[in-house]
N, C-alpha and C. Protein backbone atom coordinates (compact mmCIF):
# COMPACT_ATOMS: atom_id res chain seq x y z
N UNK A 1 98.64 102.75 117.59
CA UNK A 1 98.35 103.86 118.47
C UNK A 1 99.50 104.86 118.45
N UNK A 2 100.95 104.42 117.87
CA UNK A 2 102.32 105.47 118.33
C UNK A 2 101.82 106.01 117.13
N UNK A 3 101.16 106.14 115.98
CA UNK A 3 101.74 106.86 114.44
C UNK A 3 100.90 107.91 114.85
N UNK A 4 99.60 107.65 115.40
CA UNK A 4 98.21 108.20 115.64
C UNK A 4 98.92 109.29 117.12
N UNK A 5 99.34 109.51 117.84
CA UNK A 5 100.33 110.49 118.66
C UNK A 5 100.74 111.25 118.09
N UNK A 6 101.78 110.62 116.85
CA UNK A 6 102.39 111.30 116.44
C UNK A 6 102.26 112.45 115.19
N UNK A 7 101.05 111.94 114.74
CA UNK A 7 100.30 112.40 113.34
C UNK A 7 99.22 112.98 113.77
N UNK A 8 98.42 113.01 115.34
CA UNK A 8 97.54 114.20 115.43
C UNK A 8 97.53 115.06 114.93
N UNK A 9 96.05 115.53 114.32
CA UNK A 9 95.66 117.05 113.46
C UNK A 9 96.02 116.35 111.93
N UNK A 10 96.49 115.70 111.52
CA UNK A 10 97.47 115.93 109.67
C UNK A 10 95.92 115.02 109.09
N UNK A 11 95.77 115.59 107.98
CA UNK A 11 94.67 114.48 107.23
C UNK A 11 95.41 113.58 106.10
N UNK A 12 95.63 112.53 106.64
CA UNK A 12 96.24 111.47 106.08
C UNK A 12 95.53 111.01 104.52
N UNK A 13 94.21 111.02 104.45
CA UNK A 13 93.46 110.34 103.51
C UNK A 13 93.07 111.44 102.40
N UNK A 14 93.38 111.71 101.30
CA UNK A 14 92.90 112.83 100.40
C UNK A 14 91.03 112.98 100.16
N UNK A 15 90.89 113.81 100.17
CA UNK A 15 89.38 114.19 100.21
C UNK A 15 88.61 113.24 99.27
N UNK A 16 89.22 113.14 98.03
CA UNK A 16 88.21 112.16 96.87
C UNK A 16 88.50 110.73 97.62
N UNK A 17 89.80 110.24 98.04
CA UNK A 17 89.53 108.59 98.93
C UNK A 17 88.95 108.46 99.84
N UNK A 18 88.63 109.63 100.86
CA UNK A 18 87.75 109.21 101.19
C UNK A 18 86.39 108.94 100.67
N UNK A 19 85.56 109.89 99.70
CA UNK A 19 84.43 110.01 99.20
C UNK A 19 84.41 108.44 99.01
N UNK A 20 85.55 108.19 98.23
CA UNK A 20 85.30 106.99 97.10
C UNK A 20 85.24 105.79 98.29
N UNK A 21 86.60 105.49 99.30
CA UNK A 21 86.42 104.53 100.31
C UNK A 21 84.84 104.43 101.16
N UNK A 22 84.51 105.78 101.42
CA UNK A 22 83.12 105.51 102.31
C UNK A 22 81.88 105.34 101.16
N UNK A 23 81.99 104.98 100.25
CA UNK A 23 80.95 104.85 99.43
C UNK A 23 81.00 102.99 98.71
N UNK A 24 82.40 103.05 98.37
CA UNK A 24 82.98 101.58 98.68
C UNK A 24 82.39 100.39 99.99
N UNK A 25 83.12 101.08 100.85
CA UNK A 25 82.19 100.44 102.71
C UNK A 25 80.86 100.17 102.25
N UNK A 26 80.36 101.19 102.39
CA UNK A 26 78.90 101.27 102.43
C UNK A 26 78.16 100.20 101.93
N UNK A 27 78.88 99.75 100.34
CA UNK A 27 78.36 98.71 99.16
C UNK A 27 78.58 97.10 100.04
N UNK A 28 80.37 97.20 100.35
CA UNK A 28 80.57 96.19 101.49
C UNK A 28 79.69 95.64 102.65
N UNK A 29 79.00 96.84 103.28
CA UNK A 29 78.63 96.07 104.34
C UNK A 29 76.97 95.93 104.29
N UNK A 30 76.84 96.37 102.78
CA UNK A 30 75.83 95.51 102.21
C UNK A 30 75.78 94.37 102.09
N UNK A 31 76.72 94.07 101.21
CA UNK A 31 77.22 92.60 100.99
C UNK A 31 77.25 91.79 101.69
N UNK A 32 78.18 92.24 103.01
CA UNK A 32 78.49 91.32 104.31
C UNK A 32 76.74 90.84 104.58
N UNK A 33 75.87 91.78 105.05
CA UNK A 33 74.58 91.75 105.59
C UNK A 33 73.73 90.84 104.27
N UNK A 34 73.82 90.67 103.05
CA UNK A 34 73.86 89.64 102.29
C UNK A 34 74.40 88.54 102.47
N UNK A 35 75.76 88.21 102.87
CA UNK A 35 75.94 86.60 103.20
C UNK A 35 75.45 86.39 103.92
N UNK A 36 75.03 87.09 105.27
CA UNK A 36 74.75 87.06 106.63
C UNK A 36 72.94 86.73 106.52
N UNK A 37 72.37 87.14 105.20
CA UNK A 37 71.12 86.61 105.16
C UNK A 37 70.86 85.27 104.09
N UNK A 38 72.22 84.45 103.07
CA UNK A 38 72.36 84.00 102.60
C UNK A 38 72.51 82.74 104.04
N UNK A 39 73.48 82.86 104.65
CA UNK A 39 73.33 81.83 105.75
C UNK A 39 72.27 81.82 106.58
N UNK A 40 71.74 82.24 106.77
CA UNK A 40 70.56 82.24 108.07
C UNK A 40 69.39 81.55 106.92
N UNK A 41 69.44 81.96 105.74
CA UNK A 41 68.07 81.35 104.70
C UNK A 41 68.50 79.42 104.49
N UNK A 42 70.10 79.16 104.57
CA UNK A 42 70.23 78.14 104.29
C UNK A 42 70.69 78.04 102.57
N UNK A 43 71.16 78.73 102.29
CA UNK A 43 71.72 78.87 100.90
C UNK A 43 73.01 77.78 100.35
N UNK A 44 73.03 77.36 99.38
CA UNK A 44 73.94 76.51 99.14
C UNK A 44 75.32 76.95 99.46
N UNK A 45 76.52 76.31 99.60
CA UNK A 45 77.81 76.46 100.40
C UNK A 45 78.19 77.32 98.86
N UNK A 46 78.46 76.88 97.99
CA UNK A 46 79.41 77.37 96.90
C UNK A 46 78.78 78.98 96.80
N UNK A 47 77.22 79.29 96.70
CA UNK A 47 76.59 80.48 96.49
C UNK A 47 77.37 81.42 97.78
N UNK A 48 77.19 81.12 98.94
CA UNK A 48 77.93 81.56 100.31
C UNK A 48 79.48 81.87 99.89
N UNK A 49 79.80 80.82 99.33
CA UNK A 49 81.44 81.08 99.22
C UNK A 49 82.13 82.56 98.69
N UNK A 50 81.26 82.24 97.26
CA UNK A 50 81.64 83.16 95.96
C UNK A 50 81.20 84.62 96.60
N UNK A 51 80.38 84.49 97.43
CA UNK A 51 79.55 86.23 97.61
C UNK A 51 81.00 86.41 98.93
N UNK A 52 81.49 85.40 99.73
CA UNK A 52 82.24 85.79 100.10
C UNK A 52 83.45 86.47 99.72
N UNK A 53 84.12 85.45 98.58
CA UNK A 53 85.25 86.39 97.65
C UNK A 53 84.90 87.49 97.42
N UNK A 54 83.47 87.61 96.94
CA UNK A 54 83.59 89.10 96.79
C UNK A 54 83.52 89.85 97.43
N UNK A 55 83.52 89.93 98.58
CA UNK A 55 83.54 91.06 99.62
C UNK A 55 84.49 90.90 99.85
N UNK A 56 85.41 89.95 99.79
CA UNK A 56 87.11 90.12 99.92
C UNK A 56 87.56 90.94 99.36
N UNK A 57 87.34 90.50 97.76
CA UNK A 57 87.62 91.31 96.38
C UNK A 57 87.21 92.96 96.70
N UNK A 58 86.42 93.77 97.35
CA UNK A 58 85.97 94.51 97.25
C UNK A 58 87.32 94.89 97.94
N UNK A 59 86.63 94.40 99.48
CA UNK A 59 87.61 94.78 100.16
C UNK A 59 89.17 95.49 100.16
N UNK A 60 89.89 94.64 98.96
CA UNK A 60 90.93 94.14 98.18
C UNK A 60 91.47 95.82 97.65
N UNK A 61 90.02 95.98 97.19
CA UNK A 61 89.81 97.04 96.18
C UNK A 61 90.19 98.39 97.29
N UNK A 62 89.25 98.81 98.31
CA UNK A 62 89.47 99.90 99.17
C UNK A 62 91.35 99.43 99.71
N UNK A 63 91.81 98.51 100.15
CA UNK A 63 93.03 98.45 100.63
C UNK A 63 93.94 98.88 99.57
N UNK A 64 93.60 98.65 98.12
CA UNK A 64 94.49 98.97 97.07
C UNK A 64 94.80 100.71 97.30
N UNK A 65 93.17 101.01 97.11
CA UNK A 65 93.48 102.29 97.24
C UNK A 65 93.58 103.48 97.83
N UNK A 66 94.14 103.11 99.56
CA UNK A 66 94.40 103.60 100.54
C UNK A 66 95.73 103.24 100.68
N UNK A 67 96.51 102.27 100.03
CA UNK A 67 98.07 101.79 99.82
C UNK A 67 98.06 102.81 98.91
N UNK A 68 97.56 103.46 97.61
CA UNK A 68 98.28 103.73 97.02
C UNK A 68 98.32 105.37 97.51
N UNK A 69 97.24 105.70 98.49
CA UNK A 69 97.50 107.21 98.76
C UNK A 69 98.62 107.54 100.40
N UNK A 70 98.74 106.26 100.95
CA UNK A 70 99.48 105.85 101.85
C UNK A 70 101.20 106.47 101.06
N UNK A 71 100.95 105.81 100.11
CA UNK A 71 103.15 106.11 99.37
C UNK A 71 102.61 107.31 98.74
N UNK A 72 101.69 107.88 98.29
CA UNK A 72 101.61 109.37 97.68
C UNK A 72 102.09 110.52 98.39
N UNK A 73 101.19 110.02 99.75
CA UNK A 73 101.19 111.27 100.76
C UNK A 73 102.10 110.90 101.69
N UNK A 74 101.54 110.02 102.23
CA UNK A 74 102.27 109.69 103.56
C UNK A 74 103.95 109.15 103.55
N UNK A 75 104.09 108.64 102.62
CA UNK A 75 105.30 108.21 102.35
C UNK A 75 106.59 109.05 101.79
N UNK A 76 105.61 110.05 100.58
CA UNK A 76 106.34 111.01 99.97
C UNK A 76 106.52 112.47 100.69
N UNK A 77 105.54 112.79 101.83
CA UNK A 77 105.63 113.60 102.64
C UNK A 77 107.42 113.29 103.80
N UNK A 78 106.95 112.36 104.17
CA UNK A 78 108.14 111.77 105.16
C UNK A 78 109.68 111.69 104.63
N UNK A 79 109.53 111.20 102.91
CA UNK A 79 110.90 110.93 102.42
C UNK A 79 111.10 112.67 102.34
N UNK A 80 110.35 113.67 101.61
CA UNK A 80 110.32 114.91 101.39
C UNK A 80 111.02 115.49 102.81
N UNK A 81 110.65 115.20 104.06
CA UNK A 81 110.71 115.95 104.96
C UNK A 81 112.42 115.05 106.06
N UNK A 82 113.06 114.37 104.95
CA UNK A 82 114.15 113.19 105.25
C UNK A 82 113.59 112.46 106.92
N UNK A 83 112.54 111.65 107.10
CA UNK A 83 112.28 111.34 108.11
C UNK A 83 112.67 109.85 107.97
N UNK A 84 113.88 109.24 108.69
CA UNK A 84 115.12 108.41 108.28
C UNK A 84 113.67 106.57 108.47
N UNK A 85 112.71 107.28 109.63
CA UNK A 85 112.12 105.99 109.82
C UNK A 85 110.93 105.38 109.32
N UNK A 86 111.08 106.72 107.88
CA UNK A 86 109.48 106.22 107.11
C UNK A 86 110.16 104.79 106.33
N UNK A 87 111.07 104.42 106.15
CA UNK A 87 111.77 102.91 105.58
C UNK A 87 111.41 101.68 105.99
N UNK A 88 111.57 102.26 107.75
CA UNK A 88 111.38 100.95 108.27
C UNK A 88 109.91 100.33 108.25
N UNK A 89 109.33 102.00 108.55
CA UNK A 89 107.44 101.53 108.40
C UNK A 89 106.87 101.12 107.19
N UNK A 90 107.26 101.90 106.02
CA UNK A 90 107.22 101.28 104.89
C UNK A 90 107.64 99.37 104.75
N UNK A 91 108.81 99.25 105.03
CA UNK A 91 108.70 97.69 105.04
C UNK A 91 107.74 96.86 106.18
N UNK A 92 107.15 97.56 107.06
CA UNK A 92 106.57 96.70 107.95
C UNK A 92 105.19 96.62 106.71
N UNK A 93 104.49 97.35 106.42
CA UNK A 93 103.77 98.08 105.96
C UNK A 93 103.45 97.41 104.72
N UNK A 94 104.63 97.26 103.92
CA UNK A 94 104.66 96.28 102.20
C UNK A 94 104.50 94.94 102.88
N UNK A 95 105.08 94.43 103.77
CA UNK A 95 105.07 92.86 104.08
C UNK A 95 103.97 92.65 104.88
N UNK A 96 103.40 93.38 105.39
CA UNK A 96 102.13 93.20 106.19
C UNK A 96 101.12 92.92 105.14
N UNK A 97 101.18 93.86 104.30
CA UNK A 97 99.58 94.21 103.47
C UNK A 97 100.16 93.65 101.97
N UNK A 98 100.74 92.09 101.96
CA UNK A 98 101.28 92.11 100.25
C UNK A 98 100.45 90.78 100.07
C-alpha cells in the first residue's frame, strides 16, 4: 500500500505488458476453471497434478515478465532519478520473487 501512495498517477506497466499479461490471465483462469472441472468430474490425481504445474508454469511466465519490466522501468527510472531506496526494494523484491 506505501509504493501505491507514493507512485499515484505513474503507469508502471508498459502498454504491450500489459496487452500481453491480460491476455496471458485470461488463458490462466481458463485453466484454473479446468482443474476446477477436472476435480469436481473425479479425474485421476497425476492428470490434476500436471494441469496444475501448468498454471504455475504459466503463471511463472506473466511474473517473469512483469520482473523484467519492473528493473526496465521501475528500477531504471529510480536509479536514473538517484533514489538511494530503490536498493533496498530491489533486494526485498529479488529475494521475495527468486
Amino acid at each position: 500500500m506505501k509504493n501505491q501512495q507514493v507512485h499515484q498517477g505513474k503507469q508502471f506497466l508498459a502498454p504491450d505488458v500489459v496487452d500481453d499479461a491480460v491476455v496471458r490471465l485470461a488463458k490462466i483462469s481458463g485453466q484454473v476453471q479446468g482443474v476446477t472441472r477436472m476435480i469436481r468430474e473425479g479425474r485421476h490425481c497425476v492428470d490434476v497434478l500436471d494441469q496444475i504445474e501448468s498454471v504455475r508454469k504459466a503463471l511463472d511466465g506473466v511474473s517473469r515478465q512483469v520482473m523484467r519490466n519492473y528493473l526496465e522501468r521501475c528500477v531504471t527510472d529510480a536509479i536514473k532519478g538517484d533514489d538511494p531506496l530503490i536498493y533496498d526494494e530491489l533486494m526485498k523484491v529479488l529475494f521475495r520473487h527468486r
